[in-house]
PDB file of N, CA and C in Angstrom:
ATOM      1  N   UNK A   1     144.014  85.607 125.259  1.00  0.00           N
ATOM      2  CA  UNK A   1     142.577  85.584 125.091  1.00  0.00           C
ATOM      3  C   UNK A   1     142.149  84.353 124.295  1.00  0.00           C
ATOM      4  N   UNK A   2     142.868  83.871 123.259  1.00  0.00           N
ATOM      5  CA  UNK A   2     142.660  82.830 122.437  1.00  0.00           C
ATOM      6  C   UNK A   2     142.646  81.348 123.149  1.00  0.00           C
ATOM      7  N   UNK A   3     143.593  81.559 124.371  1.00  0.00           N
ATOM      8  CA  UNK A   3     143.877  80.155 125.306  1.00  0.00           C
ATOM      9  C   UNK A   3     142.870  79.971 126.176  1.00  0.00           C
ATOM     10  N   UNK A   4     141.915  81.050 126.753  1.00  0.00           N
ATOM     11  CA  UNK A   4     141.066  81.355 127.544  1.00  0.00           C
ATOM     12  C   UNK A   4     139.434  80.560 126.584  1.00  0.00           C
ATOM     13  N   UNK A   5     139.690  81.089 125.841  1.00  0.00           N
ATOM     14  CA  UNK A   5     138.099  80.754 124.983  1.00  0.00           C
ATOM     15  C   UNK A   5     138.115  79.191 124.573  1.00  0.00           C
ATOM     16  N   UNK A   6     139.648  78.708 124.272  1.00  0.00           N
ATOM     17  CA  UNK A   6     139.578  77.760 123.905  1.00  0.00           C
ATOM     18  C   UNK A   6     139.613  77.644 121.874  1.00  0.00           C
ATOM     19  N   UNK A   7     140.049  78.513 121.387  1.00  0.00           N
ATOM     20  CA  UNK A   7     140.132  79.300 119.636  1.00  0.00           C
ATOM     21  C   UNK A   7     139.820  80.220 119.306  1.00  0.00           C
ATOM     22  N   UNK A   8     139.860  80.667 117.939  1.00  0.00           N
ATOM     23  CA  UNK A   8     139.383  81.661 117.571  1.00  0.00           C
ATOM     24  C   UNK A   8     138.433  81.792 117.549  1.00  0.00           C
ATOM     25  N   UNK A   9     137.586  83.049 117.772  1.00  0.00           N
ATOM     26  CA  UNK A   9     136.087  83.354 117.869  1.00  0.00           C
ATOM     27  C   UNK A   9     135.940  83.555 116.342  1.00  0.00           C
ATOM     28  N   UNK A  10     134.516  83.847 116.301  1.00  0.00           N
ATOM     29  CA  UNK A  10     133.919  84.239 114.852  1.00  0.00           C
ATOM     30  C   UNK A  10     134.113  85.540 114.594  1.00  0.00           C
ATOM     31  N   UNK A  11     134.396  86.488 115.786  1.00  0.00           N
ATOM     32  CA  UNK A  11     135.006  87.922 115.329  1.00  0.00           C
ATOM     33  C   UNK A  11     136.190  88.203 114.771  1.00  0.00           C
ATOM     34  N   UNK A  12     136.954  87.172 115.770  1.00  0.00           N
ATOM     35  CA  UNK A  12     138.470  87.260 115.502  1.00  0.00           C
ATOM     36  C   UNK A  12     138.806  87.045 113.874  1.00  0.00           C
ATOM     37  N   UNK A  13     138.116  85.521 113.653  1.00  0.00           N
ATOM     38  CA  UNK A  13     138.152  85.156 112.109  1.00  0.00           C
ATOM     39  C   UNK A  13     137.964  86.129 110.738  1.00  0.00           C
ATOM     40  N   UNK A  14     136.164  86.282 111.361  1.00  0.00           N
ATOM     41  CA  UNK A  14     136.093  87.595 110.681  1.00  0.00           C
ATOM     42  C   UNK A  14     136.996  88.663 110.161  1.00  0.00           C
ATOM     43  N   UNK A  15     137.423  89.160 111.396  1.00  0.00           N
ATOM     44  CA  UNK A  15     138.404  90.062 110.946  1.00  0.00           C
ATOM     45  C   UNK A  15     140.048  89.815 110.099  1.00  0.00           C
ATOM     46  N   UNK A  16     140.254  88.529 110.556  1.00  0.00           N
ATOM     47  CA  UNK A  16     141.443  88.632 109.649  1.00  0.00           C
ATOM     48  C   UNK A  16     140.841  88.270 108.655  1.00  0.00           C
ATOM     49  N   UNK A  17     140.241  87.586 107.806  1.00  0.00           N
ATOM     50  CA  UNK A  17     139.345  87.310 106.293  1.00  0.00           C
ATOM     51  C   UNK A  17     139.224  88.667 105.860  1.00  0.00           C
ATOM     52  N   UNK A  18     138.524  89.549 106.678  1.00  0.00           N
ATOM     53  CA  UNK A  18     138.274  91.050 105.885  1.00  0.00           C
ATOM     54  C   UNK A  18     139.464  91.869 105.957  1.00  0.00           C
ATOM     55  N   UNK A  19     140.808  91.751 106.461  1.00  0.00           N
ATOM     56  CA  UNK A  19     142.097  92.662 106.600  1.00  0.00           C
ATOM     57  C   UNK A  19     142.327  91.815 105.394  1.00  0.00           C
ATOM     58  N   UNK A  20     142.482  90.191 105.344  1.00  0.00           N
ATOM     59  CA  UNK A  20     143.164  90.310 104.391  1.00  0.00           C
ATOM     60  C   UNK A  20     142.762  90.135 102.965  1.00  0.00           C
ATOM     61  N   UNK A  21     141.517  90.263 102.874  1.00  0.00           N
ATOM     62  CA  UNK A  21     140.362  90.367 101.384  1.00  0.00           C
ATOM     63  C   UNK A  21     140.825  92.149 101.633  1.00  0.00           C
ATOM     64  N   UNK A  22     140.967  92.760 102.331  1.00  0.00           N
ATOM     65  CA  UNK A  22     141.281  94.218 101.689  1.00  0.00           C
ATOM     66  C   UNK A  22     142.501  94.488 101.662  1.00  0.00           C
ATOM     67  N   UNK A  23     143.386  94.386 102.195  1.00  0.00           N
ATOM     68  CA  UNK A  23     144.997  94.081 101.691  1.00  0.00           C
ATOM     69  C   UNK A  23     145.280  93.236 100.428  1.00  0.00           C
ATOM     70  N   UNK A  24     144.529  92.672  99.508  1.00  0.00           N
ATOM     71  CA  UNK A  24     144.619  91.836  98.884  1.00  0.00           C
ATOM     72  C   UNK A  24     143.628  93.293  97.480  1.00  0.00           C
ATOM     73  N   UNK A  25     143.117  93.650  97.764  1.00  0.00           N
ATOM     74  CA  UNK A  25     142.199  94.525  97.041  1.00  0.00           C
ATOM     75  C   UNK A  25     142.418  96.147  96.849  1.00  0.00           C
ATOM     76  N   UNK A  26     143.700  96.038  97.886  1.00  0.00           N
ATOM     77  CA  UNK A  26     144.800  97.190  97.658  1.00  0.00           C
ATOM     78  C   UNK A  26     145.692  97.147  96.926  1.00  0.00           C
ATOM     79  N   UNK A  27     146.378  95.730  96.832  1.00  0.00           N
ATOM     80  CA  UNK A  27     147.524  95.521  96.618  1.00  0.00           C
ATOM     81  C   UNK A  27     146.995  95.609  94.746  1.00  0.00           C
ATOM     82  N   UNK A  28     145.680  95.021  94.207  1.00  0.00           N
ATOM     83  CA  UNK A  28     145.039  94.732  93.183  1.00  0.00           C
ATOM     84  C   UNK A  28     145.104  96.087  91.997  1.00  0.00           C
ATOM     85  N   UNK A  29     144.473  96.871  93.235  1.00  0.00           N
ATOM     86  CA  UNK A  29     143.972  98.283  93.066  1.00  0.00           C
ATOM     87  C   UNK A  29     145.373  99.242  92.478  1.00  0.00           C
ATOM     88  N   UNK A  30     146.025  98.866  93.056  1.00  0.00           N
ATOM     89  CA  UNK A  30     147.274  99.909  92.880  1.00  0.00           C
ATOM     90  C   UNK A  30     147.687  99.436  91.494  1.00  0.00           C
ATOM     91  N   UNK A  31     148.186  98.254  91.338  1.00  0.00           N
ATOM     92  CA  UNK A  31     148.610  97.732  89.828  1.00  0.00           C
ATOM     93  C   UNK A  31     147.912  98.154  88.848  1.00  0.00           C
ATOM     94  N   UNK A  32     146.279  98.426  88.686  1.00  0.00           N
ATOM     95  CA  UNK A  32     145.417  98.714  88.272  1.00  0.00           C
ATOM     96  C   UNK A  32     145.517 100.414  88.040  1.00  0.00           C
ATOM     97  N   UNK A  33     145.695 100.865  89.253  1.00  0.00           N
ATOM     98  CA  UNK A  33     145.778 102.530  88.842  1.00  0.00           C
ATOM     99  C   UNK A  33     147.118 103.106  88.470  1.00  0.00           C
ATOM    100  N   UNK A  34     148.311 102.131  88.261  1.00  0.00           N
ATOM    101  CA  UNK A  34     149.534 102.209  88.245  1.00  0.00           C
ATOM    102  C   UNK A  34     149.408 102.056  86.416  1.00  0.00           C
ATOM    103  N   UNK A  35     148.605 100.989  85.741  1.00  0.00           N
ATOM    104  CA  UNK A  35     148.759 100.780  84.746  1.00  0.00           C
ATOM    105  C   UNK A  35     147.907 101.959  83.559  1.00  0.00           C
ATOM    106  N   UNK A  36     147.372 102.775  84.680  1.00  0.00           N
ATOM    107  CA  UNK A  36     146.230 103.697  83.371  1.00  0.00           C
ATOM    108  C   UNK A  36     147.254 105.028  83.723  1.00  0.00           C
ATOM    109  N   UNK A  37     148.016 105.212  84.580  1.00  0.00           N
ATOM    110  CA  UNK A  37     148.642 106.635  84.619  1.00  0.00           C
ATOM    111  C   UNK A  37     149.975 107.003  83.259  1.00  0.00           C
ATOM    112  N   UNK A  38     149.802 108.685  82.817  1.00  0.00           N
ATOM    113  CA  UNK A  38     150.296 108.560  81.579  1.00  0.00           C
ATOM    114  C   UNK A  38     151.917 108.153  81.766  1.00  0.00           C
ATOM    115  N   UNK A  39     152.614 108.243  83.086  1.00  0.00           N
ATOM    116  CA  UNK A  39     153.776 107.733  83.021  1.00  0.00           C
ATOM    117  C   UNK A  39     153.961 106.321  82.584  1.00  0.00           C
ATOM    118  N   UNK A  40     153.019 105.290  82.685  1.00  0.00           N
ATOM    119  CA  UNK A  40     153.295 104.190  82.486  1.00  0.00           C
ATOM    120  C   UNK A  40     152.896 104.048  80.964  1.00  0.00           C
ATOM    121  N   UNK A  41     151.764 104.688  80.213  1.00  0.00           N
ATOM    122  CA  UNK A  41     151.399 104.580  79.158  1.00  0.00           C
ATOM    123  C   UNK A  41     152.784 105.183  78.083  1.00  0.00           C
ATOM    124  N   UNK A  42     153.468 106.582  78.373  1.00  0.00           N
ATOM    125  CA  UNK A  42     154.421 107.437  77.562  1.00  0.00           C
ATOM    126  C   UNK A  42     155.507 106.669  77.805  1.00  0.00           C
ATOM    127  N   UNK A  43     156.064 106.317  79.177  1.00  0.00           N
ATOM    128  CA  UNK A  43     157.688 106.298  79.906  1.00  0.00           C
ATOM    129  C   UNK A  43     157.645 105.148  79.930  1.00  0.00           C
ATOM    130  N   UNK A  44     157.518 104.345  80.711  1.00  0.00           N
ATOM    131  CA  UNK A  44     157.689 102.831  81.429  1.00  0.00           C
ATOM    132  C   UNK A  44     157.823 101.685  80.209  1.00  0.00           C
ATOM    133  N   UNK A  45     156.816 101.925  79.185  1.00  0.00           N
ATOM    134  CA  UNK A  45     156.475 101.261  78.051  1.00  0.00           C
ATOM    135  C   UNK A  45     158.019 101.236  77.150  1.00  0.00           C
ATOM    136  N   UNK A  46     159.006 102.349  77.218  1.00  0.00           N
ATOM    137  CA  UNK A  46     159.946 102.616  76.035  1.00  0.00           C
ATOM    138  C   UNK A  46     161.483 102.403  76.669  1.00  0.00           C
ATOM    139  N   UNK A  47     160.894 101.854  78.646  1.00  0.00           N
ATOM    140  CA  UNK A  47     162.432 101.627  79.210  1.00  0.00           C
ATOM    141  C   UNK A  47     163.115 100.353  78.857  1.00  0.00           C
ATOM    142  N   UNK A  48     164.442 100.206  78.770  1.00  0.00           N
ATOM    143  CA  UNK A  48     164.675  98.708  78.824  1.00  0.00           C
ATOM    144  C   UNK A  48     164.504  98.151  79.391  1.00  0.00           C
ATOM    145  N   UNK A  49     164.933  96.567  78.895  1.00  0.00           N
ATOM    146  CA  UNK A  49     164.572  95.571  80.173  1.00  0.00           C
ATOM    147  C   UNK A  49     164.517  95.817  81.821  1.00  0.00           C
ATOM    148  N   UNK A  50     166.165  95.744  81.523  1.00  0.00           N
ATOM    149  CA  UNK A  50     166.758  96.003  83.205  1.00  0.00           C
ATOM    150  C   UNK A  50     166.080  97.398  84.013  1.00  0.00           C
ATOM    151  N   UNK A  51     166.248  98.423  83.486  1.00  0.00           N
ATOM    152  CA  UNK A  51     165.414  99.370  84.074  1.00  0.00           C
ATOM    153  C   UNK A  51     163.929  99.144  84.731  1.00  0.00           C
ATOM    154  N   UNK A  52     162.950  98.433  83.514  1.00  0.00           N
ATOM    155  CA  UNK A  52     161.399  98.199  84.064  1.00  0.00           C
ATOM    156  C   UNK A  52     162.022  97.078  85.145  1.00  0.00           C
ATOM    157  N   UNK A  53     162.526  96.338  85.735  1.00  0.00           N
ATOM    158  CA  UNK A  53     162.888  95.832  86.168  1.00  0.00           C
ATOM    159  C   UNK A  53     162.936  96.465  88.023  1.00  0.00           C
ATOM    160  N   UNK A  54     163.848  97.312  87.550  1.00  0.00           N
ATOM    161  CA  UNK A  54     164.042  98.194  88.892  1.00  0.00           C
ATOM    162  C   UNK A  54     163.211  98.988  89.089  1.00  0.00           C
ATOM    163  N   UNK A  55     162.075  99.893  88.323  1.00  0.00           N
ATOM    164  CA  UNK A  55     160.662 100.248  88.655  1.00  0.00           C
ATOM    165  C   UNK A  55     159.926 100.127  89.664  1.00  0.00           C
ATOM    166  N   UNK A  56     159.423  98.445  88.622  1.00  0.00           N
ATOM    167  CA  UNK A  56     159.092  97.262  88.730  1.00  0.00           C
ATOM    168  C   UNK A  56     159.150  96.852  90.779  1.00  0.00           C
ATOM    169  N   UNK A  57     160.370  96.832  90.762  1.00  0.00           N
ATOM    170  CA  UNK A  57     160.462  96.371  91.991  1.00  0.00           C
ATOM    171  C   UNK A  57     160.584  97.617  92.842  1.00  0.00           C
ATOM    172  N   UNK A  58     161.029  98.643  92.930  1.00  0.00           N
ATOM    173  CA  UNK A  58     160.380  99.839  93.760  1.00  0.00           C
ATOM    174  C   UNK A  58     158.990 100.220  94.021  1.00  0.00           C
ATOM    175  N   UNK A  59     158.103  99.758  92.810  1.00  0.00           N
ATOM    176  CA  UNK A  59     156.823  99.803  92.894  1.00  0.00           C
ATOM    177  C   UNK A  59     156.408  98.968  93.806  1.00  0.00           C
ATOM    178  N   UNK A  60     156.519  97.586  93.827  1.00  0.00           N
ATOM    179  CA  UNK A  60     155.709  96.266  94.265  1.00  0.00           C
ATOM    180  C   UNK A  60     156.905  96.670  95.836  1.00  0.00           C
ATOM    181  N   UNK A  61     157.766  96.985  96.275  1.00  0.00           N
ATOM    182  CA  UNK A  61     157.840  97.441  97.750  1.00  0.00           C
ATOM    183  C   UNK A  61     156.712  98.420  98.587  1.00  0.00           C
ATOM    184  N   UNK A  62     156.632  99.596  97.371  1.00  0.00           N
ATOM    185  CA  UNK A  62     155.646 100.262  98.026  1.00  0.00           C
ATOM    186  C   UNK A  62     154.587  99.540  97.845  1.00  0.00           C
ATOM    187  N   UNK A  63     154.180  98.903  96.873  1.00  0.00           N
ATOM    188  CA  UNK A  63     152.254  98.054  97.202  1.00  0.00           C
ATOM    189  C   UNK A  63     152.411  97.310  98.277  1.00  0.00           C
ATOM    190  N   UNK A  64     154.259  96.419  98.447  1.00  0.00           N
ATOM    191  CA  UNK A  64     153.790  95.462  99.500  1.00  0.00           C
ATOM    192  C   UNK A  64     153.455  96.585 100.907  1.00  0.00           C
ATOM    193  N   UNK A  65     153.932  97.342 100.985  1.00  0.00           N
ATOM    194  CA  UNK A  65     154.156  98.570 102.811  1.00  0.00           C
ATOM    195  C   UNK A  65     152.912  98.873 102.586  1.00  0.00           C
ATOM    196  N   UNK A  66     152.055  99.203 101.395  1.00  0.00           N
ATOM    197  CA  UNK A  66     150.743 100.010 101.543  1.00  0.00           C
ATOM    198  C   UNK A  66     149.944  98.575 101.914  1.00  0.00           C
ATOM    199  N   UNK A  67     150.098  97.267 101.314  1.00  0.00           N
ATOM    200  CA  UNK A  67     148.994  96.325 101.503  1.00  0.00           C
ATOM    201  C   UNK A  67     149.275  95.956 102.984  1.00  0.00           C
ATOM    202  N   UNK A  68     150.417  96.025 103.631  1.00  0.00           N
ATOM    203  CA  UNK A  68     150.330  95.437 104.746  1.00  0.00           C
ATOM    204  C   UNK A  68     150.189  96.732 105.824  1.00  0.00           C
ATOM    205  N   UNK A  69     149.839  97.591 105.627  1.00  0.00           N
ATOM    206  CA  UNK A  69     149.549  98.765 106.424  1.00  0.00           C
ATOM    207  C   UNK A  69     148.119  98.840 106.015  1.00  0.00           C
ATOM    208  N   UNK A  70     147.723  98.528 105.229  1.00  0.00           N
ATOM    209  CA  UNK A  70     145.753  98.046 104.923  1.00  0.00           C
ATOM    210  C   UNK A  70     145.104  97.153 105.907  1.00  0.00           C
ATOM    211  N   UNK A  71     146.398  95.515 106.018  1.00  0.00           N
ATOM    212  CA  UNK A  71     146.245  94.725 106.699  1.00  0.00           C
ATOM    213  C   UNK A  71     145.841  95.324 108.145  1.00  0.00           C
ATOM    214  N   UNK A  72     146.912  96.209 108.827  1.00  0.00           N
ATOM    215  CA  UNK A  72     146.468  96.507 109.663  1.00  0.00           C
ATOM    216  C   UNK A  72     145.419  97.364 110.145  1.00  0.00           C
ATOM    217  N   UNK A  73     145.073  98.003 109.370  1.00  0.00           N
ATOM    218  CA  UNK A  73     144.064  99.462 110.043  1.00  0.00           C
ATOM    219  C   UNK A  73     142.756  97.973 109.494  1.00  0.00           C
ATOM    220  N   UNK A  74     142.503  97.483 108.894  1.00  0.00           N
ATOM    221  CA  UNK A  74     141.710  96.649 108.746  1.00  0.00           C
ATOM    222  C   UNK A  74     141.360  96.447 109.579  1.00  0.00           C
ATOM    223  N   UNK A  75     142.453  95.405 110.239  1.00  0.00           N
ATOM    224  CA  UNK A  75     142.217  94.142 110.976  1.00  0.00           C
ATOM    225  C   UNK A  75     141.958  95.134 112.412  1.00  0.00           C
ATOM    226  N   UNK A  76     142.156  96.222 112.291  1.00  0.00           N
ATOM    227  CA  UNK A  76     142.071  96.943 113.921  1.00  0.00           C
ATOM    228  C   UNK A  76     140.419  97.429 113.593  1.00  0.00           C
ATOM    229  N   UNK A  77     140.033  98.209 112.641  1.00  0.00           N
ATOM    230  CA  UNK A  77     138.790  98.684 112.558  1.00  0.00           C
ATOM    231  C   UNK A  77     137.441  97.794 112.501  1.00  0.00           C
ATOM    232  N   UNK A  78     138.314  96.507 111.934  1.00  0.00           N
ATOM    233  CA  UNK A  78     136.899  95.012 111.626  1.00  0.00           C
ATOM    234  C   UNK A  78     136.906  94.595 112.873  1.00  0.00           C
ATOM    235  N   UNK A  79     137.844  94.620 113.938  1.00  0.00           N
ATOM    236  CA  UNK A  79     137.550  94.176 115.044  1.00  0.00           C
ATOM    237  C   UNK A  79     137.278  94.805 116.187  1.00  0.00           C
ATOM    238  N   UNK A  80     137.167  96.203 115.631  1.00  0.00           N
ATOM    239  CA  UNK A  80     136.397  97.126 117.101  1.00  0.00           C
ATOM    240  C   UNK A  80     135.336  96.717 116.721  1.00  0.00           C
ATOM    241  N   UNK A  81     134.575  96.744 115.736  1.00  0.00           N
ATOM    242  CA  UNK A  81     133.226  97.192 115.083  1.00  0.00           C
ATOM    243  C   UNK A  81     132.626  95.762 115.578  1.00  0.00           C
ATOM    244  N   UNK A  82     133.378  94.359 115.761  1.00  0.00           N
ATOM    245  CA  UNK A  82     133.040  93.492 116.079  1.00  0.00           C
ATOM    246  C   UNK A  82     132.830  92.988 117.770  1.00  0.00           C
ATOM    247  N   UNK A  83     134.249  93.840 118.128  1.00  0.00           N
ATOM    248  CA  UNK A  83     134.134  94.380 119.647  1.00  0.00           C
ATOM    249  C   UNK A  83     133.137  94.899 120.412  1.00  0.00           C
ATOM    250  N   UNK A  84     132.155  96.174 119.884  1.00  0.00           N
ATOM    251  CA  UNK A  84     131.078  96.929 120.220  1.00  0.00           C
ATOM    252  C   UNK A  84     130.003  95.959 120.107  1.00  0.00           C
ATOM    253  N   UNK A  85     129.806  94.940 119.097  1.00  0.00           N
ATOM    254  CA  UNK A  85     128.399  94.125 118.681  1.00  0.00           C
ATOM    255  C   UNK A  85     128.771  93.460 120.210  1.00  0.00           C
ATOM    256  N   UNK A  86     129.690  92.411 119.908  1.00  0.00           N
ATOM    257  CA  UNK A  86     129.668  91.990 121.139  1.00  0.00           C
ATOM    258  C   UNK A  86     129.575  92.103 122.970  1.00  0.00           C
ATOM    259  N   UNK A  87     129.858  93.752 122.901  1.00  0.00           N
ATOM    260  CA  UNK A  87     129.735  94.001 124.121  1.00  0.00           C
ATOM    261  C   UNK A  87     127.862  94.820 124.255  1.00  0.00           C
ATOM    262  N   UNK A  88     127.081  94.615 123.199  1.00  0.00           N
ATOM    263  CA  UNK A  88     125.607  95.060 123.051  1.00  0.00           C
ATOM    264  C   UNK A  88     125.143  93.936 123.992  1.00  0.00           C
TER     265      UNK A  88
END
């Protein structure tokens, strides 16, 4: 479709800018609600190094699978919604 038009359209664009301004605002979000929960305030705070470490990185796997599973339902929902205008 992209070879046909000759580039990206302004929908197409659109939509990846808004998948990835909200994959980006997930990924934000979670660190954010990760840092006020009392496990991190009581527990996380009193582990050693190496341990927060391995957390640490079990956590930021799951933000990366949740931000890039944002990416997608995004980038699928910004571009129906852009799909329908265009076919008005």
């Amino acid at each position: 479709m992209i070879l046909v038009n000759g580039g990206l359209s302004i929908g197409m664009l659109t939509s990846l800018l808004g998948a990835s301004a909200g994959a980006v605002a997930v990924f934000i979000w979670s660190h954010i609600y990760a840092t006020r929960t009392p496990f991190y305030n009581l527990s996380y705070t009193n582990y050693p190094a190496i341990q927060k470490v391995f957390v640490y990185l079990f956590f930021m796997l799951f933000v990366l699978i949740s931000s890039v599973v944002a990416f997608y339902i995004l980038l699928f929902l910004i571009g129906a919604i852009f799909a329908t205008f265009e076919s008005m």
